[in-house]
C-alpha atoms as a PDB file:
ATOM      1  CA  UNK A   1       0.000   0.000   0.000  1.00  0.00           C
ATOM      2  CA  UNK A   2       2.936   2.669   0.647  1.00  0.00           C
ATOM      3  CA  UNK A   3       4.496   1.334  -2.557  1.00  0.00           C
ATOM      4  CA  UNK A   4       0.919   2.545  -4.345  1.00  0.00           C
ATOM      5  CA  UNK A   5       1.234   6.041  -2.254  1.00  0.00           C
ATOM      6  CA  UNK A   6       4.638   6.787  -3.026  1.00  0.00           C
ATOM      7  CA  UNK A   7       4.348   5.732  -6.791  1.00  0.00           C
ATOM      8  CA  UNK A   8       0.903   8.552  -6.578  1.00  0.00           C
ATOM      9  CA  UNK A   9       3.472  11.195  -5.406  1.00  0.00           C
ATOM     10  CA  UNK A  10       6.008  11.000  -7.733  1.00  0.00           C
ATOM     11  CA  UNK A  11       3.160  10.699 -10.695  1.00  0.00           C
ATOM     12  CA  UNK A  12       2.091  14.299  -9.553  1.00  0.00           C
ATOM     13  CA  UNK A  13       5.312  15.751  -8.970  1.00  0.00           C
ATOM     14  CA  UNK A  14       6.305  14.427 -12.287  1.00  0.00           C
ATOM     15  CA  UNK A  15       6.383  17.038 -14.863  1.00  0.00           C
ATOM     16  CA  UNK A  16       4.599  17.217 -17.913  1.00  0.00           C
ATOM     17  CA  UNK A  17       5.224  15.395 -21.014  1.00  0.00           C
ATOM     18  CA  UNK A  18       6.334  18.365 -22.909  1.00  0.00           C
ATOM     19  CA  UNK A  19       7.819  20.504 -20.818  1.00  0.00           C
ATOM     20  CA  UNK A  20      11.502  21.293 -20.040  1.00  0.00           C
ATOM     21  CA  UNK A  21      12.508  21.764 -15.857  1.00  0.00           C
ATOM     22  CA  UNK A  22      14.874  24.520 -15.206  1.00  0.00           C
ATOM     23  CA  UNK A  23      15.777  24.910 -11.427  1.00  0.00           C
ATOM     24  CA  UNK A  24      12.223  24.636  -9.821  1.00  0.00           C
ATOM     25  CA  UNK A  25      10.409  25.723 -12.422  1.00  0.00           C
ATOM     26  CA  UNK A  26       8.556  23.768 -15.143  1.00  0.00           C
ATOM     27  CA  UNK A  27       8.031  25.430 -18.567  1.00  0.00           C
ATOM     28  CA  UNK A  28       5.568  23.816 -20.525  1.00  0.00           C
ATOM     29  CA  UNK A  29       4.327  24.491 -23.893  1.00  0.00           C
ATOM     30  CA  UNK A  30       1.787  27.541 -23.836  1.00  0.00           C
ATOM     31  CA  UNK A  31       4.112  29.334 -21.755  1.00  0.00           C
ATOM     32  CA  UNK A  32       5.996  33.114 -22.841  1.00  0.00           C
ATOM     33  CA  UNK A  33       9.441  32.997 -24.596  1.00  0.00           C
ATOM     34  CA  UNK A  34       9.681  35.523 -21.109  1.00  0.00           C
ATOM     35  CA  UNK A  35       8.996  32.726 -18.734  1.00  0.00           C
ATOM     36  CA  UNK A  36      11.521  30.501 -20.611  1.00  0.00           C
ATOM     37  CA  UNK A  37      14.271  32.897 -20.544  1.00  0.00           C
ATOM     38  CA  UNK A  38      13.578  34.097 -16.833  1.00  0.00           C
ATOM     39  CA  UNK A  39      14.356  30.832 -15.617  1.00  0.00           C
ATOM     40  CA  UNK A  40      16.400  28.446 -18.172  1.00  0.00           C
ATOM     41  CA  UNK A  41      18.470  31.570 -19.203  1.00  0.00           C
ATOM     42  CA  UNK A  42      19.322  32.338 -22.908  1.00  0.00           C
ATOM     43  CA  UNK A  43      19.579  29.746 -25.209  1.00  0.00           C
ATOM     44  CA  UNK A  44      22.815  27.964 -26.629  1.00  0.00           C
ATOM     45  CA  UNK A  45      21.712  28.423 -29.918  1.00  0.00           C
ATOM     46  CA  UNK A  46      18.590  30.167 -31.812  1.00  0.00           C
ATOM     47  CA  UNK A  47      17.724  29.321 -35.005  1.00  0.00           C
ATOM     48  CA  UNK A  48      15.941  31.582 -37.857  1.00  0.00           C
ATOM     49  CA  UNK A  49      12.684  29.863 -39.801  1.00  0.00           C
ATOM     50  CA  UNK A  50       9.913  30.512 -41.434  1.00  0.00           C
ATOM     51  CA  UNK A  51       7.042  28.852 -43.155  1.00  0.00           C
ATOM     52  CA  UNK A  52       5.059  29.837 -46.260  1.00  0.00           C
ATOM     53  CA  UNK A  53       1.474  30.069 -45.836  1.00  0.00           C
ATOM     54  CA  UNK A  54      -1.317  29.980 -48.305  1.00  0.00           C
ATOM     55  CA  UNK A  55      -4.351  32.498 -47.807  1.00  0.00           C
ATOM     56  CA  UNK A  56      -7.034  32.670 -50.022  1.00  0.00           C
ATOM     57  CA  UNK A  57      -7.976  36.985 -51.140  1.00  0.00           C
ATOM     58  CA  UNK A  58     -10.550  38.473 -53.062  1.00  0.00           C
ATOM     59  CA  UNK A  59      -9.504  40.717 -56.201  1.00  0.00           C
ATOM     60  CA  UNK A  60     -12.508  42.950 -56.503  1.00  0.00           C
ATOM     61  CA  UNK A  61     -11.195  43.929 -59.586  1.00  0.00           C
ATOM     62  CA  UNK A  62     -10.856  41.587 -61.635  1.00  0.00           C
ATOM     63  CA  UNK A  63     -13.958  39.369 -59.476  1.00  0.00           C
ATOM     64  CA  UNK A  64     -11.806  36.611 -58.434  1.00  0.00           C
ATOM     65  CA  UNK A  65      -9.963  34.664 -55.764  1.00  0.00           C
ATOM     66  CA  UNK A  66      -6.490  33.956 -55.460  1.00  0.00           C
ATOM     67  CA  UNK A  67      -3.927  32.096 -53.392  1.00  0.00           C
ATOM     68  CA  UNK A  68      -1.349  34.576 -51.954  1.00  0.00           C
ATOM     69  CA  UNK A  69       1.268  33.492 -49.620  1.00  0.00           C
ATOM     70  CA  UNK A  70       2.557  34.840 -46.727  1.00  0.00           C
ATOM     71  CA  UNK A  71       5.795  34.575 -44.482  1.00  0.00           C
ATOM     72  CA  UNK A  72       5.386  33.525 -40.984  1.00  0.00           C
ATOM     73  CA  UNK A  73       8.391  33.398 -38.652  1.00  0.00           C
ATOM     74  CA  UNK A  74       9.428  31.452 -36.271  1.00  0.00           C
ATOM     75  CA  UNK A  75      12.483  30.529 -33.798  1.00  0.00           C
ATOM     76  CA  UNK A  76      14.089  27.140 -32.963  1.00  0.00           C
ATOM     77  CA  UNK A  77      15.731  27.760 -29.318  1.00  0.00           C
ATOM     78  CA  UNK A  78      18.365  24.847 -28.245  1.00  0.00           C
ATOM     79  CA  UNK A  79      19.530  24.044 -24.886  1.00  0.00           C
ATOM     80  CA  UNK A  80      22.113  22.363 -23.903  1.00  0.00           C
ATOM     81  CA  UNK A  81      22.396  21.928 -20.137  1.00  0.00           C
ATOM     82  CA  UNK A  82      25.558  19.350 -20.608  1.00  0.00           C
ATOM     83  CA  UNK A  83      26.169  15.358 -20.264  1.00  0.00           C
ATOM     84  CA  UNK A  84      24.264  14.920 -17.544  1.00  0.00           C
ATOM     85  CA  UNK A  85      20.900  16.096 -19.572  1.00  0.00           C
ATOM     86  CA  UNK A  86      18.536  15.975 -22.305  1.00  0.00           C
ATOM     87  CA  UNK A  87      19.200  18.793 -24.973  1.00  0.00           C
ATOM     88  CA  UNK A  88      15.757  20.775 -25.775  1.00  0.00           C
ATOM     89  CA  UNK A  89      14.620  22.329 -28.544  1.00  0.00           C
ATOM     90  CA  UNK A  90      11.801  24.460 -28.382  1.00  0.00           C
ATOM     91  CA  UNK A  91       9.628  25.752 -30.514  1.00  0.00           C
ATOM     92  CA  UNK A  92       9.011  29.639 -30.369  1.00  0.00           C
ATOM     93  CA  UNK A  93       6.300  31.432 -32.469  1.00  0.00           C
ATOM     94  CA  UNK A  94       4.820  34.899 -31.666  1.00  0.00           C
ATOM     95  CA  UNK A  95       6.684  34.677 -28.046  1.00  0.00           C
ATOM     96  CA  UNK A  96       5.014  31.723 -27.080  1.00  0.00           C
ATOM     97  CA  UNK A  97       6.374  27.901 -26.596  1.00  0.00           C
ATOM     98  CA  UNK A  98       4.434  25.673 -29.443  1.00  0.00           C
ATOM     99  CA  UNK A  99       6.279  22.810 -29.444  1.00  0.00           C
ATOM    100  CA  UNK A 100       8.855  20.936 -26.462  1.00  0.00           C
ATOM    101  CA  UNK A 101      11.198  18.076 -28.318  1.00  0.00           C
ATOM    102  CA  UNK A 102      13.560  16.355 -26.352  1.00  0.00           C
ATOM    103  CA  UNK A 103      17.012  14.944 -28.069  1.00  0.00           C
ATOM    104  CA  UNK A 104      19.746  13.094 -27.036  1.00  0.00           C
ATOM    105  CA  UNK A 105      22.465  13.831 -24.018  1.00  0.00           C
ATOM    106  CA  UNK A 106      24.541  17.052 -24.125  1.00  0.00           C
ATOM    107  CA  UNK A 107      27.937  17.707 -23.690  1.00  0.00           C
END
């Protein structure tokens, strides 16, 4: 029965699936860029994308629709906490964490 109790506890202190521990804190995905930075510092590495999206406009001119594309931006933020840990990259679009992927050991 203590096994079952103690197994309960460490289910709930557990953090979530996505989401990258710094100190104390827990940054899940959802959170600000802010939050991240407060308290997992800046990142080893920051990388530059963006994707191409389609949007469908009206040209009253000529009475038709189109497909125009436009550029969204995003950031790729690595961190590498060293040997002993996971590195992280997260996914950072309009200052908020999309995405949490966890790689192999740092060093």
């Amino acid at each position: 029965m203590r096994h079952l109790a103690l197994i309960g506890c460490l289910l709930l202190a557990a953090a979530p699936a996505h989401a990258l521990r710094c100190g104390n804190s827990v940054i899940s995905e959802g959170d600000s860029s802010l939050r991240l930075k407060r308290f997992c510092g800046e990142p080893a590495q920051v990388e530059q994308r963006e994707d191409r999206v389609a949007v469908e406009r009206y040209d009253s001119s000529r009475q038709h629709y189109y497909t125009d594309y436009v550029v969204k931006p995003y950031e790729i933020w690595t961190y590498n906490f060293g040997p002993r840990r996971f590195i992280n990259r997260i996914e950072v679009r309009d200052g908020v964490i999309k995405q949490i992927t966890t790689g192999g050991y740092g060093y």
